[in-house]
N, C-alpha and C. Protein backbone atom coordinates (compact mmCIF):
# COMPACT_ATOMS: atom_id res chain seq x y z
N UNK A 1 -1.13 57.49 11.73
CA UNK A 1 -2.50 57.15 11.40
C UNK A 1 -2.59 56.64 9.95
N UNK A 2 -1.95 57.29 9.10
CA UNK A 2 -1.79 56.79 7.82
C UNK A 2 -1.35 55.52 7.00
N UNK A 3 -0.49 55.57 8.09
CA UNK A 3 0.36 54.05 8.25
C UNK A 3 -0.39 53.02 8.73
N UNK A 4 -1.07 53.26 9.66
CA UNK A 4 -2.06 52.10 10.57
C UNK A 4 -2.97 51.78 9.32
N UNK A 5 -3.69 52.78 8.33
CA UNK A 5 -4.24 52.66 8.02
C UNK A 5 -4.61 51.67 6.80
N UNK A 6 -3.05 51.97 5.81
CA UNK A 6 -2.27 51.55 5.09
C UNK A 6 -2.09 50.13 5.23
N UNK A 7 -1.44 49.66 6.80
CA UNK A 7 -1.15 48.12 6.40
C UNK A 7 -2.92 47.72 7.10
N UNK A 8 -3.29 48.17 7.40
CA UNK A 8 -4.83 47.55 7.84
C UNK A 8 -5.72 47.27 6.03
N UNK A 9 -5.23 47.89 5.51
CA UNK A 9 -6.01 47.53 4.19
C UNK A 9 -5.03 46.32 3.46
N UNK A 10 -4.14 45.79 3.56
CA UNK A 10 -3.10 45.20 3.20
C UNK A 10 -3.71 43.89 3.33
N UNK A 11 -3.86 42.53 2.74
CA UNK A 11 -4.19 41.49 2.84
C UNK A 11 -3.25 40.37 2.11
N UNK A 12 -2.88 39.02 2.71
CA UNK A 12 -2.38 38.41 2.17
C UNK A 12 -2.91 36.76 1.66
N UNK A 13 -2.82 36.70 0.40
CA UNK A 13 -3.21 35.62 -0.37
C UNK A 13 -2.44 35.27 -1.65
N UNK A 14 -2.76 33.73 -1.33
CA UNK A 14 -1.90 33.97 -3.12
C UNK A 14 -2.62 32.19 -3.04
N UNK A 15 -2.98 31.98 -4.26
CA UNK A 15 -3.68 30.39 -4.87
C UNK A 15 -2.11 29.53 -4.71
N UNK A 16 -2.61 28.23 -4.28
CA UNK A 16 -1.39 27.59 -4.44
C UNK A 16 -0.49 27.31 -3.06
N UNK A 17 -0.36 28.79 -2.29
CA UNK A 17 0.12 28.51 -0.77
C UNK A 17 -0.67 28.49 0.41
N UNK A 18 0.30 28.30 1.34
CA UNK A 18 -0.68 28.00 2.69
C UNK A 18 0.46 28.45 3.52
N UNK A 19 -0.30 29.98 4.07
CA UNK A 19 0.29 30.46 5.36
C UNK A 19 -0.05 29.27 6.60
N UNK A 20 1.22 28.70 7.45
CA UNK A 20 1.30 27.88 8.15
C UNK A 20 1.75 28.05 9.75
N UNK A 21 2.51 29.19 9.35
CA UNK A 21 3.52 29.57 10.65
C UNK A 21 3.58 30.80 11.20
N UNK A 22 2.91 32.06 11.94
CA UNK A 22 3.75 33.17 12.05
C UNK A 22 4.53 33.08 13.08
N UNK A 23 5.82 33.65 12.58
CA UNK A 23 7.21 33.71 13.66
C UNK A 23 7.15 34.54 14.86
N UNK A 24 6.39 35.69 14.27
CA UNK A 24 5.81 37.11 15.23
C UNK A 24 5.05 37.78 15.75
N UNK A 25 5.12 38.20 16.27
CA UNK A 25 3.87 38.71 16.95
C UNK A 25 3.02 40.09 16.95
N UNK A 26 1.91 40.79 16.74
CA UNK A 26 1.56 41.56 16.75
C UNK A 26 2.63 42.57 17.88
N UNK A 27 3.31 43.67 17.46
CA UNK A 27 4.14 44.96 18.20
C UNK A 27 5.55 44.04 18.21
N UNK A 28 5.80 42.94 18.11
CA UNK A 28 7.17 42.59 18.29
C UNK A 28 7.85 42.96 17.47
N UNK A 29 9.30 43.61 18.03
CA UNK A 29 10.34 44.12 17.26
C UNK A 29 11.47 42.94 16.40
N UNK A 30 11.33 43.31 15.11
CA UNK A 30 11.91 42.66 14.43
C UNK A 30 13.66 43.44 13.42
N UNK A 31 14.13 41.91 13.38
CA UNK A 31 15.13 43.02 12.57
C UNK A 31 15.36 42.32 10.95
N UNK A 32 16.60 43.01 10.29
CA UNK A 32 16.35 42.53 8.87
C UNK A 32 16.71 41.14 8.92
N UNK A 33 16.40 40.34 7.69
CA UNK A 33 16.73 38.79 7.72
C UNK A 33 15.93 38.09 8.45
N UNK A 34 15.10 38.61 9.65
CA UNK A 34 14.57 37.88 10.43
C UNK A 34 12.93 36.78 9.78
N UNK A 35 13.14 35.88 10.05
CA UNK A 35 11.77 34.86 9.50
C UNK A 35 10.80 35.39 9.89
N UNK A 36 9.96 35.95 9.60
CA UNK A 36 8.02 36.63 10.06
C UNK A 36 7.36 35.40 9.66
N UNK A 37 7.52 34.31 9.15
CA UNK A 37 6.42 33.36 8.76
C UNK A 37 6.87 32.22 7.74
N UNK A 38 6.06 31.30 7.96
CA UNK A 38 6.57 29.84 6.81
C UNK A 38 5.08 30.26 6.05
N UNK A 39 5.36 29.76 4.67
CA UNK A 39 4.76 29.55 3.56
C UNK A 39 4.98 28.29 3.05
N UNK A 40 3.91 27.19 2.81
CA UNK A 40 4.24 25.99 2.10
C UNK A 40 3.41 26.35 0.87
N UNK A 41 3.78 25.62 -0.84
CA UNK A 41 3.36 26.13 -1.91
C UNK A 41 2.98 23.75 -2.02
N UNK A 42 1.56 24.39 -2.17
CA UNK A 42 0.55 23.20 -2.09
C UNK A 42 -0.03 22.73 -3.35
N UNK A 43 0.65 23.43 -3.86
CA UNK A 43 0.16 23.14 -5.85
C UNK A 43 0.84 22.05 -6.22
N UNK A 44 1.94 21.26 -5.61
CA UNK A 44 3.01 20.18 -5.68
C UNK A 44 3.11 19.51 -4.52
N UNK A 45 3.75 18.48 -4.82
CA UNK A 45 4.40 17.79 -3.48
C UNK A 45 5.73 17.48 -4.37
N UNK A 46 6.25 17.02 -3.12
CA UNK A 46 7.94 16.30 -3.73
C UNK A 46 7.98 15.08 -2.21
N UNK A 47 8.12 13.93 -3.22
CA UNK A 47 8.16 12.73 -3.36
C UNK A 47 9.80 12.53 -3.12
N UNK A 48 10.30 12.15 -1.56
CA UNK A 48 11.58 11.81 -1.17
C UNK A 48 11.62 10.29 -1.42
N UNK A 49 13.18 9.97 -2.03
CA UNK A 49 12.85 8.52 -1.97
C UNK A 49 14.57 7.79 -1.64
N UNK A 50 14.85 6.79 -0.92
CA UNK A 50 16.41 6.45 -1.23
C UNK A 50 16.46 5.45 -1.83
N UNK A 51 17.77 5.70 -2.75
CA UNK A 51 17.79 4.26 -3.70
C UNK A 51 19.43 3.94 -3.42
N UNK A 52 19.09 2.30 -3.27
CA UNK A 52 20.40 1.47 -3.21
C UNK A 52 21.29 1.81 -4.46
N UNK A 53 22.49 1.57 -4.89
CA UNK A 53 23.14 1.22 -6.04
C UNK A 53 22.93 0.81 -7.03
N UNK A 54 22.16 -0.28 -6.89
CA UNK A 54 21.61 -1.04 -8.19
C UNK A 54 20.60 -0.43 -8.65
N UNK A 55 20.06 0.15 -8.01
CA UNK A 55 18.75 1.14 -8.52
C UNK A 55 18.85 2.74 -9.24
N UNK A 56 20.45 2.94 -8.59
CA UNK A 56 20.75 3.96 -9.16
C UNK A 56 20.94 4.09 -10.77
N UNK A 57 21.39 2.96 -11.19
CA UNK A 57 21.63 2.83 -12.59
C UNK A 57 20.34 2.77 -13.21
N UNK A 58 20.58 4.23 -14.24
CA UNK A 58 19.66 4.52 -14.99
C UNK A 58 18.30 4.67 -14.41
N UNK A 59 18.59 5.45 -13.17
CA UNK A 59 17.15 5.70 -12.58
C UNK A 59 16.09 6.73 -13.10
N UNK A 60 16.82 7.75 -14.22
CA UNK A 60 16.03 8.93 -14.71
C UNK A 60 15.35 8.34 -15.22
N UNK A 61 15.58 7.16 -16.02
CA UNK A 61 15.19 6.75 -17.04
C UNK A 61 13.92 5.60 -17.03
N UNK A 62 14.17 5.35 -15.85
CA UNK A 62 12.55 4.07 -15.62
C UNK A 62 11.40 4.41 -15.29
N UNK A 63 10.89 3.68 -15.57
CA UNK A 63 9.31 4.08 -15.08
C UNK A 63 8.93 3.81 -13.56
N UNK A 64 8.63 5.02 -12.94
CA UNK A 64 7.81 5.32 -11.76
C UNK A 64 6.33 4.67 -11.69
N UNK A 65 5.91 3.89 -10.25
CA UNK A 65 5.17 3.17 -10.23
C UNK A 65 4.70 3.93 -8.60
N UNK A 66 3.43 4.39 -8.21
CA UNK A 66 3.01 5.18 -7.34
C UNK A 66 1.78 4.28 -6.84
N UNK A 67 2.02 3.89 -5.54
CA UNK A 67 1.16 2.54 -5.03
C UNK A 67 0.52 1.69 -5.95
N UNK A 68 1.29 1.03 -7.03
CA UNK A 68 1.07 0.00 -8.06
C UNK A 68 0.52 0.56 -8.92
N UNK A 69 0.50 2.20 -9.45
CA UNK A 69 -0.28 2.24 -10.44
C UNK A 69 0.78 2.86 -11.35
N UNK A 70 1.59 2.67 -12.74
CA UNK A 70 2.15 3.46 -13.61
C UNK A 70 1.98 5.21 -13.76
N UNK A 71 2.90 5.76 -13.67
CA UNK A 71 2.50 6.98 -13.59
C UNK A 71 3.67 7.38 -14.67
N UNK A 72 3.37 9.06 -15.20
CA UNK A 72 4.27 9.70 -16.17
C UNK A 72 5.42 10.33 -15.42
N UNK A 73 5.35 10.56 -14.15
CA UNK A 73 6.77 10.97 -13.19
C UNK A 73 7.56 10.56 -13.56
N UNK A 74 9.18 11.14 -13.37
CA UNK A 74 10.41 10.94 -13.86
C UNK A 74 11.07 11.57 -12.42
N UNK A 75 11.63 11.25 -12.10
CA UNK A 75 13.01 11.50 -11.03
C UNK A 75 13.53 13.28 -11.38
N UNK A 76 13.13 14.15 -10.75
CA UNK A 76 13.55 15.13 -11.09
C UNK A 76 15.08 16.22 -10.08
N UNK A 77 14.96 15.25 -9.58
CA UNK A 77 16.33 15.48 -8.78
C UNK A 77 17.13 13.95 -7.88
N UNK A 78 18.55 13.94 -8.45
CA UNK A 78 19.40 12.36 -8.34
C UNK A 78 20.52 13.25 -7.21
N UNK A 79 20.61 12.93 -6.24
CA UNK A 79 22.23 12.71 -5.88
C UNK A 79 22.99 11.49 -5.77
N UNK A 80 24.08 11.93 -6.29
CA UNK A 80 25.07 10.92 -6.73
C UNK A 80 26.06 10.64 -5.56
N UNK A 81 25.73 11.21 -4.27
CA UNK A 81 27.09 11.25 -3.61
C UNK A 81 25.65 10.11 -2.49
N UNK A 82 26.44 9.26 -1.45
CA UNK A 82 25.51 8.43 -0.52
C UNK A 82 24.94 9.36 0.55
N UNK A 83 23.87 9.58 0.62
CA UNK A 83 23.56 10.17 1.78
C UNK A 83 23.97 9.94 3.50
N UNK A 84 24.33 10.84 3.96
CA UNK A 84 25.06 10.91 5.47
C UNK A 84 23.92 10.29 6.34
N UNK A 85 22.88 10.39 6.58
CA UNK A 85 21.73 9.70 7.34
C UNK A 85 21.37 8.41 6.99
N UNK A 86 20.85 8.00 5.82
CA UNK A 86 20.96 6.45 5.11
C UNK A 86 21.96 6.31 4.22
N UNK A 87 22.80 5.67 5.32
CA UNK A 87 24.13 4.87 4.94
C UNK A 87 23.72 4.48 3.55
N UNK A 88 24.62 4.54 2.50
CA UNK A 88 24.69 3.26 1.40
C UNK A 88 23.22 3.99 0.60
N UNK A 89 22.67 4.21 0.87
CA UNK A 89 21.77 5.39 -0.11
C UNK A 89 22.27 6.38 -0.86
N UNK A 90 20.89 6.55 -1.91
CA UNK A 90 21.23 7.97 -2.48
C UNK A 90 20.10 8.53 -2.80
N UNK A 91 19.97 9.58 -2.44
CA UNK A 91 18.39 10.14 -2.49
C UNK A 91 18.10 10.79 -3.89
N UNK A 92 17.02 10.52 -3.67
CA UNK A 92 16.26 11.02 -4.95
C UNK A 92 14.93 11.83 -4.98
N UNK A 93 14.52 12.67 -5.24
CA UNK A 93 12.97 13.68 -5.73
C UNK A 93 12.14 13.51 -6.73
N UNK A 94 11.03 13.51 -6.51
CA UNK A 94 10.44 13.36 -7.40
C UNK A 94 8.94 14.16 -7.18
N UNK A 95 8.93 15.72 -8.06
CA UNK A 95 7.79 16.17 -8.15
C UNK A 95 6.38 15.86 -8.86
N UNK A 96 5.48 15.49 -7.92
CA UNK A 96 4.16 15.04 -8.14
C UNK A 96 3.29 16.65 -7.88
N UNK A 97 1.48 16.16 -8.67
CA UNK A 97 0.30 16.87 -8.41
C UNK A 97 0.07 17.20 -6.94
N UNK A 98 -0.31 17.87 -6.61
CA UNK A 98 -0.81 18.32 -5.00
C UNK A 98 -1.53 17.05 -4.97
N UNK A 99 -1.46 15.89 -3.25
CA UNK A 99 -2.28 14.83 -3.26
C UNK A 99 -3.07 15.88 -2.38
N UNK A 100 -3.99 14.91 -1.93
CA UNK A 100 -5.55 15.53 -1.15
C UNK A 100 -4.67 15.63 0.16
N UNK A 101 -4.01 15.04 0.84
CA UNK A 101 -3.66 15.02 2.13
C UNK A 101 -2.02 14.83 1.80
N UNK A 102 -0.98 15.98 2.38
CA UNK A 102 0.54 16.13 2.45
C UNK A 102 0.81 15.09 3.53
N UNK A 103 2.12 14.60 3.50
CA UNK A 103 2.53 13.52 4.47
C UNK A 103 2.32 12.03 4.27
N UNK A 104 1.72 11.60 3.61
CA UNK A 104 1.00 10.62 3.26
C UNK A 104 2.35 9.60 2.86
N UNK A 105 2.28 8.68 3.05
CA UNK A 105 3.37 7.51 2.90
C UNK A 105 2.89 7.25 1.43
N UNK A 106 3.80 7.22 0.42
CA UNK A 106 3.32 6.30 -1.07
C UNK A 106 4.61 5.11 -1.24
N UNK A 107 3.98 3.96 -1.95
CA UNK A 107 4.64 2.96 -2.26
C UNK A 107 4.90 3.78 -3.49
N UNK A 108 6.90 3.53 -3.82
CA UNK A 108 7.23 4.26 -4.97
C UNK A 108 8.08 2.86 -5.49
N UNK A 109 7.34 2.41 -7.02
CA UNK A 109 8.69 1.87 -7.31
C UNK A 109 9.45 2.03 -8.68
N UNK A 110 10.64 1.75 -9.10
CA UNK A 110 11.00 2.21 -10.01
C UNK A 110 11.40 0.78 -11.36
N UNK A 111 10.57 0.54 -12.23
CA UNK A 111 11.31 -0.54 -13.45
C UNK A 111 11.12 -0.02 -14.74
């Protein structure tokens, strides 16, 4: 009874995320390690992008252009090795502001 009582007062929130997923179910038996739920943190996005070769050179260093408009973004994560899915690529990250709507296609360019 104490226990019931205990997680019945228990609430979960936090600014910034968005409970999206539960894995489980009310009485389902779970064990350790097991996923109970996805959390996405909505205060950011990250901006996937692949860049050819020629673009790779000195990519930290150029200016980011976000559907034609100059922005202060910088490339905050480079791999250097070609990505296994796009041949002849190399991917790159780039953390932006939370947009109004996640998923959203942006023209990214880099000079």
């Amino acid at each position: 009874e104490q226990l019931d009582k205990s997680i019945a007062d228990k609430s979960l929130s936090a600014n910034g995320y968005v409970l999206y997923q539960l894995s489980v179910k009310e009485g389902q038996v779970v064990n350790p390690g097991m996923e109970l739920s996805k959390v996405a943190d909505v205060s950011k996005a990250k901006l996937t992008i692949f860049l050819n070769a020629d673009d790779m050179k000195d990519a930290k260093n150029k200016v980011i252009y976000l559907n034609g408009k100059k922005s202060d973004y910088k490339i905050t994560r480079l791999w250097e090795i070609a990505d296994a899915t796009h041949l002849s690529s190399y991917k790159a990250e780039i953390i932006i502001k939370a947009p109004n709507y996640f998923s959203d296609l942006m023209k990214v360019e880099l000079k």
